[in-house]
C-alpha atoms as a PDB file:
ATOM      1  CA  UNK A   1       8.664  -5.569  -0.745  1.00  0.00           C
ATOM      2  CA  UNK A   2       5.581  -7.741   0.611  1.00  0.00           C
ATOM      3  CA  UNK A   3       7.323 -10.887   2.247  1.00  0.00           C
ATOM      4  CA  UNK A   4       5.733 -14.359   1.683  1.00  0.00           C
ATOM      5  CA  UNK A   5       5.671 -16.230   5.511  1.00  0.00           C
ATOM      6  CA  UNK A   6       4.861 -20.323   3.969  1.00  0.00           C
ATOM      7  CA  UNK A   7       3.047 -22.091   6.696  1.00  0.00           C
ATOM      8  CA  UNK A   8       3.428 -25.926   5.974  1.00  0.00           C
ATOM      9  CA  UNK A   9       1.018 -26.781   8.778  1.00  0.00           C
ATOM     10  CA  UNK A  10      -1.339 -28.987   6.363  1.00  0.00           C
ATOM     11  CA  UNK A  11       2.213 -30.673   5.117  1.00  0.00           C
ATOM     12  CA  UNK A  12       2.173 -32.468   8.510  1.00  0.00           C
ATOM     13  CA  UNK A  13      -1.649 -32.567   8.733  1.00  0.00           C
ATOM     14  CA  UNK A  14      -1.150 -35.234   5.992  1.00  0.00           C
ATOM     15  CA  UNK A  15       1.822 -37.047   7.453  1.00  0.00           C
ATOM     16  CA  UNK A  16      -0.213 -37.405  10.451  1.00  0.00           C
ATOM     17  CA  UNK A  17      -3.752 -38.937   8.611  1.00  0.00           C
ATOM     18  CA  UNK A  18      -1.420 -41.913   8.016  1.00  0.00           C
ATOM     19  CA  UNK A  19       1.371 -41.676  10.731  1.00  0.00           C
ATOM     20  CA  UNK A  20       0.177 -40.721  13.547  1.00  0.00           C
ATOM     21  CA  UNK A  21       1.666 -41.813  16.259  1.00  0.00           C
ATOM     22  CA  UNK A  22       4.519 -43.438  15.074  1.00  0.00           C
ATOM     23  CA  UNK A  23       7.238 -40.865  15.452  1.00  0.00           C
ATOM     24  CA  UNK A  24       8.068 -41.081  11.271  1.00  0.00           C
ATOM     25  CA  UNK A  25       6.296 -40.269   8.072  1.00  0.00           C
ATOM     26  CA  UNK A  26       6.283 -38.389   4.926  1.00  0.00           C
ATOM     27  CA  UNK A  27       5.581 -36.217   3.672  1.00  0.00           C
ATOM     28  CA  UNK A  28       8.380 -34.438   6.103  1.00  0.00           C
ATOM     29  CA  UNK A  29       7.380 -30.494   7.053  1.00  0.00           C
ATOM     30  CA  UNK A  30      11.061 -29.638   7.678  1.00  0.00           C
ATOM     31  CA  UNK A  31      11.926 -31.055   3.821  1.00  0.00           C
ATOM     32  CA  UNK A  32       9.021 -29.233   2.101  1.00  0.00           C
ATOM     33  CA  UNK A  33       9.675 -25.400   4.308  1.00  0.00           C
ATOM     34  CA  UNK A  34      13.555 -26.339   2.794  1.00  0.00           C
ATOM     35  CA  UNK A  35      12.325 -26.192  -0.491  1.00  0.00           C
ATOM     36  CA  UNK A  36      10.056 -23.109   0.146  1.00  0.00           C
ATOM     37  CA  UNK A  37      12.753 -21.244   1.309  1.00  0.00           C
ATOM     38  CA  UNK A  38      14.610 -22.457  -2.157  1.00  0.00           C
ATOM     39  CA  UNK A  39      11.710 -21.311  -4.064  1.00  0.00           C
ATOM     40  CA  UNK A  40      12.263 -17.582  -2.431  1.00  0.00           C
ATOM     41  CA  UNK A  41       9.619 -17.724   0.710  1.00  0.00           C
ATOM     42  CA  UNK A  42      10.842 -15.570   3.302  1.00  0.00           C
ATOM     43  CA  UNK A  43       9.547 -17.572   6.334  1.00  0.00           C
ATOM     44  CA  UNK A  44       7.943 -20.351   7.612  1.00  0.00           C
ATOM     45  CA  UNK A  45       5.123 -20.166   9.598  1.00  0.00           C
ATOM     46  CA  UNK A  46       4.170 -23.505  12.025  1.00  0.00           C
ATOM     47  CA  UNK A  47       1.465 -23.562  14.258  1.00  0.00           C
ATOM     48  CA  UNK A  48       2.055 -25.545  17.574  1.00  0.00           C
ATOM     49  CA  UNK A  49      -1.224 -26.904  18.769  1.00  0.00           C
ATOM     50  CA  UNK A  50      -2.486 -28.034  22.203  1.00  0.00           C
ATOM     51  CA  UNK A  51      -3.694 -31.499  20.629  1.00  0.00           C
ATOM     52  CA  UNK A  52      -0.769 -31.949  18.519  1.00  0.00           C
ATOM     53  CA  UNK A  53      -3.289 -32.546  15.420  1.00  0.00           C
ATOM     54  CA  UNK A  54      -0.323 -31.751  12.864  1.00  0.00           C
ATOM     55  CA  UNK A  55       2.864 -29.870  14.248  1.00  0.00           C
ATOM     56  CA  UNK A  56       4.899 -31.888  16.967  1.00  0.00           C
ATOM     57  CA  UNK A  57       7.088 -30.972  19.452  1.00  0.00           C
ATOM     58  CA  UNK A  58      10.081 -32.403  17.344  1.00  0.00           C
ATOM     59  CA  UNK A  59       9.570 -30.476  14.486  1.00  0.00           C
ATOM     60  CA  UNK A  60       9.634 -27.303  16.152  1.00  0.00           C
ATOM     61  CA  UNK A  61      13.223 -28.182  17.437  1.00  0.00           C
ATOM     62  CA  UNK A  62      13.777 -29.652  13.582  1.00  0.00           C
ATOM     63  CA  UNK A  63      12.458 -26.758  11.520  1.00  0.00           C
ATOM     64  CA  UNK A  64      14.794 -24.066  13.871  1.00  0.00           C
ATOM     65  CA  UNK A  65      17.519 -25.731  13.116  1.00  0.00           C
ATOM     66  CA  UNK A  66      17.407 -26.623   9.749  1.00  0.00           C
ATOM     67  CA  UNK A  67      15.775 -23.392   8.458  1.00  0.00           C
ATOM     68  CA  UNK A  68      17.952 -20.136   7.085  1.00  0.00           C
ATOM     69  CA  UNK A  69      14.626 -17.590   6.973  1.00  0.00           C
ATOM     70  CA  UNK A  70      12.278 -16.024   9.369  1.00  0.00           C
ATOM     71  CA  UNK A  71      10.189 -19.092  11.667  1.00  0.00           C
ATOM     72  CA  UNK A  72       7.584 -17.761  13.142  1.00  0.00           C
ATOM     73  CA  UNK A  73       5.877 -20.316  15.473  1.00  0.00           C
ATOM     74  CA  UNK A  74       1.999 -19.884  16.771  1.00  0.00           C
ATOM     75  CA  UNK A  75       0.533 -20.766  19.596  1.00  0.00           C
ATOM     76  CA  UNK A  76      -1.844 -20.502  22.306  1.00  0.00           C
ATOM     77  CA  UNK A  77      -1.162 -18.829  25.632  1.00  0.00           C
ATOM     78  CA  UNK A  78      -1.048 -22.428  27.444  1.00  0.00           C
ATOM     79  CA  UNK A  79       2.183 -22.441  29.696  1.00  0.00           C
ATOM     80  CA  UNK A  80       3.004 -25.967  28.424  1.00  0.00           C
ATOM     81  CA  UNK A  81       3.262 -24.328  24.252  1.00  0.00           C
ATOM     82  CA  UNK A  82       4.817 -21.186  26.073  1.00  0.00           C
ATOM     83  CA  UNK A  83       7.739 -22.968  27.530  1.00  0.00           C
ATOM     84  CA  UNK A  84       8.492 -24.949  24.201  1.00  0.00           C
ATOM     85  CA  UNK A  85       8.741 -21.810  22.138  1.00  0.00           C
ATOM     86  CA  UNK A  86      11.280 -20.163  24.728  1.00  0.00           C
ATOM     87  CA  UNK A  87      13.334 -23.083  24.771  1.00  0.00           C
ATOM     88  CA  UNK A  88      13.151 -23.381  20.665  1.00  0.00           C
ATOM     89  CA  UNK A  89      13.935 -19.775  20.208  1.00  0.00           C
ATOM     90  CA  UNK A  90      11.785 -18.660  17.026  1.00  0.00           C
ATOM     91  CA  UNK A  91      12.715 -15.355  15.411  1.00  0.00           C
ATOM     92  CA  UNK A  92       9.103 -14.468  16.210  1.00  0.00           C
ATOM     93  CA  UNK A  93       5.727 -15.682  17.788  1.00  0.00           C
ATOM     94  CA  UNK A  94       2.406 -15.231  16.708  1.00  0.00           C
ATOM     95  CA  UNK A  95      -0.270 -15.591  19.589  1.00  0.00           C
ATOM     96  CA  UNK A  96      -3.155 -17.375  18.590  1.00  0.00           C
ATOM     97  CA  UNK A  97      -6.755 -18.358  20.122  1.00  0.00           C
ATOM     98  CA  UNK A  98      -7.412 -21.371  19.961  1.00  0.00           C
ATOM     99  CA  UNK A  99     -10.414 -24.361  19.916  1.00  0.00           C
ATOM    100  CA  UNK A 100     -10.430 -27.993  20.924  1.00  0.00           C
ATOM    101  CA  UNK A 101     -13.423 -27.652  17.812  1.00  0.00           C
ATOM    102  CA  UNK A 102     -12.347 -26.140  15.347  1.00  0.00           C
ATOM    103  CA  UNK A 103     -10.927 -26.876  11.808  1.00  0.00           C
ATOM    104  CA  UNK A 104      -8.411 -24.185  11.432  1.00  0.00           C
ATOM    105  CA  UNK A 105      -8.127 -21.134  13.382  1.00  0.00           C
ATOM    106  CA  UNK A 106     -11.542 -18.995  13.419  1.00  0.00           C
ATOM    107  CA  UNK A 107     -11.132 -15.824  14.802  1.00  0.00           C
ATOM    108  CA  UNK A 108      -8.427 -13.049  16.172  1.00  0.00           C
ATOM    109  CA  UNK A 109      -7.234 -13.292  19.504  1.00  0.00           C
ATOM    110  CA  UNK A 110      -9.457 -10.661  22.446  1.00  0.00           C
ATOM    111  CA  UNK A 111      -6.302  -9.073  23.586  1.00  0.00           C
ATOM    112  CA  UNK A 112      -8.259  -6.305  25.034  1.00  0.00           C
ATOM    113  CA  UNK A 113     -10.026  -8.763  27.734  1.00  0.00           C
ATOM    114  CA  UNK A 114      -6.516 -10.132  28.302  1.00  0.00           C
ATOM    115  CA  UNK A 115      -4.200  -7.486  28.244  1.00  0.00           C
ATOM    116  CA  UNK A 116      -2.749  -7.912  31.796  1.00  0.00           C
ATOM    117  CA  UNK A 117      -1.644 -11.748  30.749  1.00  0.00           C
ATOM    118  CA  UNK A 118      -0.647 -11.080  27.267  1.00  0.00           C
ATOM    119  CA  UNK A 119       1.182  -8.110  28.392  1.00  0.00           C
ATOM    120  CA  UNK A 120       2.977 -10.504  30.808  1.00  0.00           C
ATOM    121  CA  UNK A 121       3.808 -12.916  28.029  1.00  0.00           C
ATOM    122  CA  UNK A 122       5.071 -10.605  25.718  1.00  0.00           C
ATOM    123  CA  UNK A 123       7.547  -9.250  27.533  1.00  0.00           C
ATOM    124  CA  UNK A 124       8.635 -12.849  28.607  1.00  0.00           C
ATOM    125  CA  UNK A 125       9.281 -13.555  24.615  1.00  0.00           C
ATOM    126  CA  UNK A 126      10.904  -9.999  24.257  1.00  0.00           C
ATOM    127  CA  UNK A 127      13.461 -11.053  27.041  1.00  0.00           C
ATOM    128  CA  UNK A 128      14.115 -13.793  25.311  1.00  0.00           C
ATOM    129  CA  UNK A 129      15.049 -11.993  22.044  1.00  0.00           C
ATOM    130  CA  UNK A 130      11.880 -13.265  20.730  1.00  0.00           C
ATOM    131  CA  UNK A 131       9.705 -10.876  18.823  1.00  0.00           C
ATOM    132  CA  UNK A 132       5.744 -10.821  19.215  1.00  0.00           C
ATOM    133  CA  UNK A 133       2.637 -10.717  17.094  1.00  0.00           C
ATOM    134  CA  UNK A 134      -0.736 -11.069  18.189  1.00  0.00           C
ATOM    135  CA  UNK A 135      -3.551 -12.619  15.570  1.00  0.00           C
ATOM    136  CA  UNK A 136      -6.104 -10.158  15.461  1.00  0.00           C
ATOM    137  CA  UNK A 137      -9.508  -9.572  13.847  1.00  0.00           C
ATOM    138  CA  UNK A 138      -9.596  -6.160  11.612  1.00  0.00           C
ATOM    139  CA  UNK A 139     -10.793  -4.031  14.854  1.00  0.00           C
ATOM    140  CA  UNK A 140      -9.747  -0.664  16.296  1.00  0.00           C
ATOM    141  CA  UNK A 141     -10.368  -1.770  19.504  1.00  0.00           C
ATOM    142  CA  UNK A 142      -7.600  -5.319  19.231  1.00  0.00           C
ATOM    143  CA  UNK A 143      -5.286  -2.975  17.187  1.00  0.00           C
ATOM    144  CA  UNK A 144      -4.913  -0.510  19.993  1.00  0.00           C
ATOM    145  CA  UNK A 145      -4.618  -2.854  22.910  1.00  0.00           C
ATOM    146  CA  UNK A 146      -2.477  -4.569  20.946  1.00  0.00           C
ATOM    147  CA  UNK A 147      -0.173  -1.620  21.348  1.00  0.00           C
ATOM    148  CA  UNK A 148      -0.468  -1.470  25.001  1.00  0.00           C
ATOM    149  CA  UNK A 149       0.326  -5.160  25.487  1.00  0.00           C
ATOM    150  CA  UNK A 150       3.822  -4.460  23.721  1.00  0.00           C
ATOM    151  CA  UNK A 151       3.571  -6.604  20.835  1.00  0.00           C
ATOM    152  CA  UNK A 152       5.572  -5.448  17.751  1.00  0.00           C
ATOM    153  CA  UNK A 153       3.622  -6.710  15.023  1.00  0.00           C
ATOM    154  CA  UNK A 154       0.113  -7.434  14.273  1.00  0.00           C
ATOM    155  CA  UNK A 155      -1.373 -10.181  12.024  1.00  0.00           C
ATOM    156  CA  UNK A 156      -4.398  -9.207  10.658  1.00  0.00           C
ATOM    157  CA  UNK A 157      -7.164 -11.742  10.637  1.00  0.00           C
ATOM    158  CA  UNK A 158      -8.293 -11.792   6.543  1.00  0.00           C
ATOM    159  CA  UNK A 159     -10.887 -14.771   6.381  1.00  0.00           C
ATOM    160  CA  UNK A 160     -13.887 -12.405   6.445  1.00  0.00           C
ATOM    161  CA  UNK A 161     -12.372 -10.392   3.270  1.00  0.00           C
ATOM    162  CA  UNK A 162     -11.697 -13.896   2.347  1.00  0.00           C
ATOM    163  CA  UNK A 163     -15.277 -15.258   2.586  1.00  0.00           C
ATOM    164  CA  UNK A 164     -16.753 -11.870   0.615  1.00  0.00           C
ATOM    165  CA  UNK A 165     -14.474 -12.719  -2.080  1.00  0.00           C
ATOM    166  CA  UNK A 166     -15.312 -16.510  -2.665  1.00  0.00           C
ATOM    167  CA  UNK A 167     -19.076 -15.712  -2.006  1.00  0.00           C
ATOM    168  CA  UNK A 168     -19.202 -12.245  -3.965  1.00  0.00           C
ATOM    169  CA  UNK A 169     -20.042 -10.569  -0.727  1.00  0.00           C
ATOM    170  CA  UNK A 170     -19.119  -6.931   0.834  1.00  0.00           C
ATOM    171  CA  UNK A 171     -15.534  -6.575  -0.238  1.00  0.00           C
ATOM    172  CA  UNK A 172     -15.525  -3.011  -0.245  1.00  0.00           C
ATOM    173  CA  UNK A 173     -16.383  -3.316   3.364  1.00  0.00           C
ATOM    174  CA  UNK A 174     -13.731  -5.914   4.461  1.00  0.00           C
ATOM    175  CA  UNK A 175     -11.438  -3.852   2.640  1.00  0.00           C
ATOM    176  CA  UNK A 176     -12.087  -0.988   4.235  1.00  0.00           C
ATOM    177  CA  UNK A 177     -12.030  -2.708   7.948  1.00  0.00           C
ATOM    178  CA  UNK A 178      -8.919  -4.035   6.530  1.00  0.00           C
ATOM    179  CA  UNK A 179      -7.288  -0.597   5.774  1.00  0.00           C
ATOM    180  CA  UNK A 180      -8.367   1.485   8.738  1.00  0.00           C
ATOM    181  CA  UNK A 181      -6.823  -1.761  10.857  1.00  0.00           C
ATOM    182  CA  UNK A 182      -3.594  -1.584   9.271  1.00  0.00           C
ATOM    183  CA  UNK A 183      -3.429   2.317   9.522  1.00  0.00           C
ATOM    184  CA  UNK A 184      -4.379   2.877  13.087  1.00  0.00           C
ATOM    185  CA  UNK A 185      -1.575   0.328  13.851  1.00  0.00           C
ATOM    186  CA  UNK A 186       0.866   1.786  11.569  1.00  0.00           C
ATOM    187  CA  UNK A 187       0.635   5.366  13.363  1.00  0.00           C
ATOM    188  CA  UNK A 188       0.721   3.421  16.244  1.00  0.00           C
ATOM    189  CA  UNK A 189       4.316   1.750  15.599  1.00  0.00           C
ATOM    190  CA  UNK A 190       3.134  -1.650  15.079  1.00  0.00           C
ATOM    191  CA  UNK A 191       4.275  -3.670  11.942  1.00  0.00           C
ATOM    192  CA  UNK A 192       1.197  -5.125  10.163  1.00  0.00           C
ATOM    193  CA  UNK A 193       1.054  -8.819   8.758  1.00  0.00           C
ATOM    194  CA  UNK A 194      -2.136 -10.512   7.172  1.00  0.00           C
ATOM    195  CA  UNK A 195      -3.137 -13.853   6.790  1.00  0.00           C
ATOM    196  CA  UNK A 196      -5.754 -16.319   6.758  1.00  0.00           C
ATOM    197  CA  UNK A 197      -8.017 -17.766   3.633  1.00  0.00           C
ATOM    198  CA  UNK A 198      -5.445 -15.727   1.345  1.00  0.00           C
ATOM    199  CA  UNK A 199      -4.961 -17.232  -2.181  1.00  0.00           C
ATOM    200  CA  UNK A 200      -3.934 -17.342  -5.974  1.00  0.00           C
ATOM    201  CA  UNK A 201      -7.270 -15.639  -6.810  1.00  0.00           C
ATOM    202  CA  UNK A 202      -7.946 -13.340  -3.918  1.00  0.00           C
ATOM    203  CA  UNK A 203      -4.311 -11.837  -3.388  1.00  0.00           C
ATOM    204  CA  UNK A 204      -4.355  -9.090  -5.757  1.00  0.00           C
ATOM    205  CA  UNK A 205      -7.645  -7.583  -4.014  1.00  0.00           C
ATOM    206  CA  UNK A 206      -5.394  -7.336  -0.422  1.00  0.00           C
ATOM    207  CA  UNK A 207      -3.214  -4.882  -2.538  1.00  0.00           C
ATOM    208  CA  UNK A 208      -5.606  -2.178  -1.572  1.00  0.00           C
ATOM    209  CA  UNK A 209      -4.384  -2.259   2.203  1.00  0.00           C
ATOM    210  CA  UNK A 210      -1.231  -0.345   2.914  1.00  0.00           C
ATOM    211  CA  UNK A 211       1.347  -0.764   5.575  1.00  0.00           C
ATOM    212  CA  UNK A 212       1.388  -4.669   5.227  1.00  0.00           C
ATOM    213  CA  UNK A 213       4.932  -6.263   5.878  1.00  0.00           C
ATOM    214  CA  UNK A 214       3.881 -10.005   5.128  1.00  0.00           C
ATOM    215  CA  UNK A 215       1.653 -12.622   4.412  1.00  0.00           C
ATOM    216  CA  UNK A 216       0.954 -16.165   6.014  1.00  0.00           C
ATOM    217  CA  UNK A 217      -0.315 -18.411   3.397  1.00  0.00           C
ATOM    218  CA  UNK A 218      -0.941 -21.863   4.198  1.00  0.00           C
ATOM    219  CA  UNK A 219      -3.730 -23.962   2.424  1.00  0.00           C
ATOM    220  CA  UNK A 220      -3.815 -22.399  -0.745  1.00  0.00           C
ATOM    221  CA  UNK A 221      -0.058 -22.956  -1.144  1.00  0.00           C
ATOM    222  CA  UNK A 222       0.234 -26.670  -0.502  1.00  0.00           C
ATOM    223  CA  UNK A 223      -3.015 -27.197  -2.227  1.00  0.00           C
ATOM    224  CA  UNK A 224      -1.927 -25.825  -5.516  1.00  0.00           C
ATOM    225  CA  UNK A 225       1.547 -28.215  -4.642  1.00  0.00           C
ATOM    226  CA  UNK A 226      -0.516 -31.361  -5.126  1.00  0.00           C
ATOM    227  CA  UNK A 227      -1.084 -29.942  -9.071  1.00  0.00           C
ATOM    228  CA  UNK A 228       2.297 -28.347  -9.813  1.00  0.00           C
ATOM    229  CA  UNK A 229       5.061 -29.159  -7.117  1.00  0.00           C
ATOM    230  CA  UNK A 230       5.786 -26.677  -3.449  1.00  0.00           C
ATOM    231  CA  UNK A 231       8.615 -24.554  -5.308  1.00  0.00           C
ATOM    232  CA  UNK A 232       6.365 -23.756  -8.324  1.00  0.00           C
ATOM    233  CA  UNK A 233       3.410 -22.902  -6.284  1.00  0.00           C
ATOM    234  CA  UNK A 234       5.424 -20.661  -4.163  1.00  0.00           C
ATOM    235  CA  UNK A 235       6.899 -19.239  -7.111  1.00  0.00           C
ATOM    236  CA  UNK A 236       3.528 -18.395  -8.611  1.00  0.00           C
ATOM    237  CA  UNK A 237       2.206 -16.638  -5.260  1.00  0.00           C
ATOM    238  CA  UNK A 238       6.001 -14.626  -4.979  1.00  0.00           C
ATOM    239  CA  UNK A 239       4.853 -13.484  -8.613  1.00  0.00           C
ATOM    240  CA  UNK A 240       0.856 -12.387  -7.546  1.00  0.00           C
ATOM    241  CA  UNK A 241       2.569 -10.474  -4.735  1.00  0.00           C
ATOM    242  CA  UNK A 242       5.175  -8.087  -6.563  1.00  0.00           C
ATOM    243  CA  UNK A 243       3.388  -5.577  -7.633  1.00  0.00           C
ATOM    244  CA  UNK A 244       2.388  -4.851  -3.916  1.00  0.00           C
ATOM    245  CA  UNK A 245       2.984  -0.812  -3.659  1.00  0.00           C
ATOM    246  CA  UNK A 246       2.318  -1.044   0.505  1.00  0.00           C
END
């Protein structure tokens, strides 16, 4: 069964445009990944930035102790975010790059130029009893030096099959990238996640890639909320997802 991983990221990006600051504010992340979980999601994803723009420090510490799935927390290799996630204990960590600059997220992570470090860190989660992804573009090259580093899981990078599919582009080629990816890490032990730009009318393409274990949808989830309330829209992506033959 393909898993659903919520990330409610954009739920505190709009607490913040009128909180910020303050310490208080709705909407509340913790409330809203309560009701995903209610709604069936089998994780919640959070993403733990440098500048603070939406996460904070407290609801890290909030959302692991009030959630009963999977929290999988993201973040830079900065020691400051490193020590935070050891002391909150997620269930697992996704390693992230990560720009001042940037909107969201924009590429995967170069583990092969930084295998010695990330190797390092990864076996500081695993001590821990923290497991480890690493957020990867669709390349041979990350895949298998993602192996080396020790990670256990891999998130596939999906906002360039994302693009070709809002823009009519070469999906058959993202696809493809896509598959050979999540093979080549398959017979290499790794478990395979995907995520990025993922929603209600791309989804069914991704069921073309094998191997995948689950999906991190963010945007496209609260989006739809605004319309039709965070349980329903979960609901509705839960249902694109079944048929998923991996």
């Amino acid at each position: 069964m393909l898993k659903l991983g919520v990330n409610v990221d954009h739920v505190a990006t709009l607490r913040e445009a009128r909180f910020r600051g303050t310490g208080h504010g709705e909407p509340d992340p913790v409330a809203i990944a309560l009701q995903c979980e209610q709604a069936g999601a089998h994780g919640i994803t959070i993403h733990l930035r440098e500048d603070r723009r939406h996460i904070l420090d407290k609801d890290v510490h909030a959302m692991r102790r009030a959630i009963r799935s999977r929290l999988n927390l993201e973040l830079a290799n900065t020691p400051e975010i490193v020590e935070i996630a050891l002391a909150a204990r997620p269930d697992i960590v996704c390693l992230v790059p990560e720009n001042r600059e940037e909107i969201t997220t924009e590429g995967g992570l170069d583990v092969a130029a930084q295998t010695e470090s990330l190797q390092t860190l990864s076996t500081r989660f695993k001590q821990a009893g923290i497991e480890v992804s690493l957020f990867i573009d669709p390349d041979i090259l990350q895949v298998e030096a993602s192996a080396r580093v020790g990670a256990q899981f891999i998130e596939l990078h999906t906002g360039a099959f994302a693009e070709a599919a809002r823009l009519g582009g070469p999906i058959d080629r993202e696809l493809g990238r896509l598959t050979a990816a999540s093979q080549r890490a398959h017979a290499l032990g790794l478990q395979v996640n995907a995520g990025h730009g993922l929603n209600y009318s791309n989804l069914h393409l991704l069921h073309r890639v094998p191997h995948l274990i689950e999906l991190n949808i963010g945007h496209s989830i609260v989006s739809r909320a605004v319309s039709v309330g965070i349980q329903k829209a979960v609901e509705e992506m839960l249902v694109l997802m079944a048929g998923y033959q991996g």
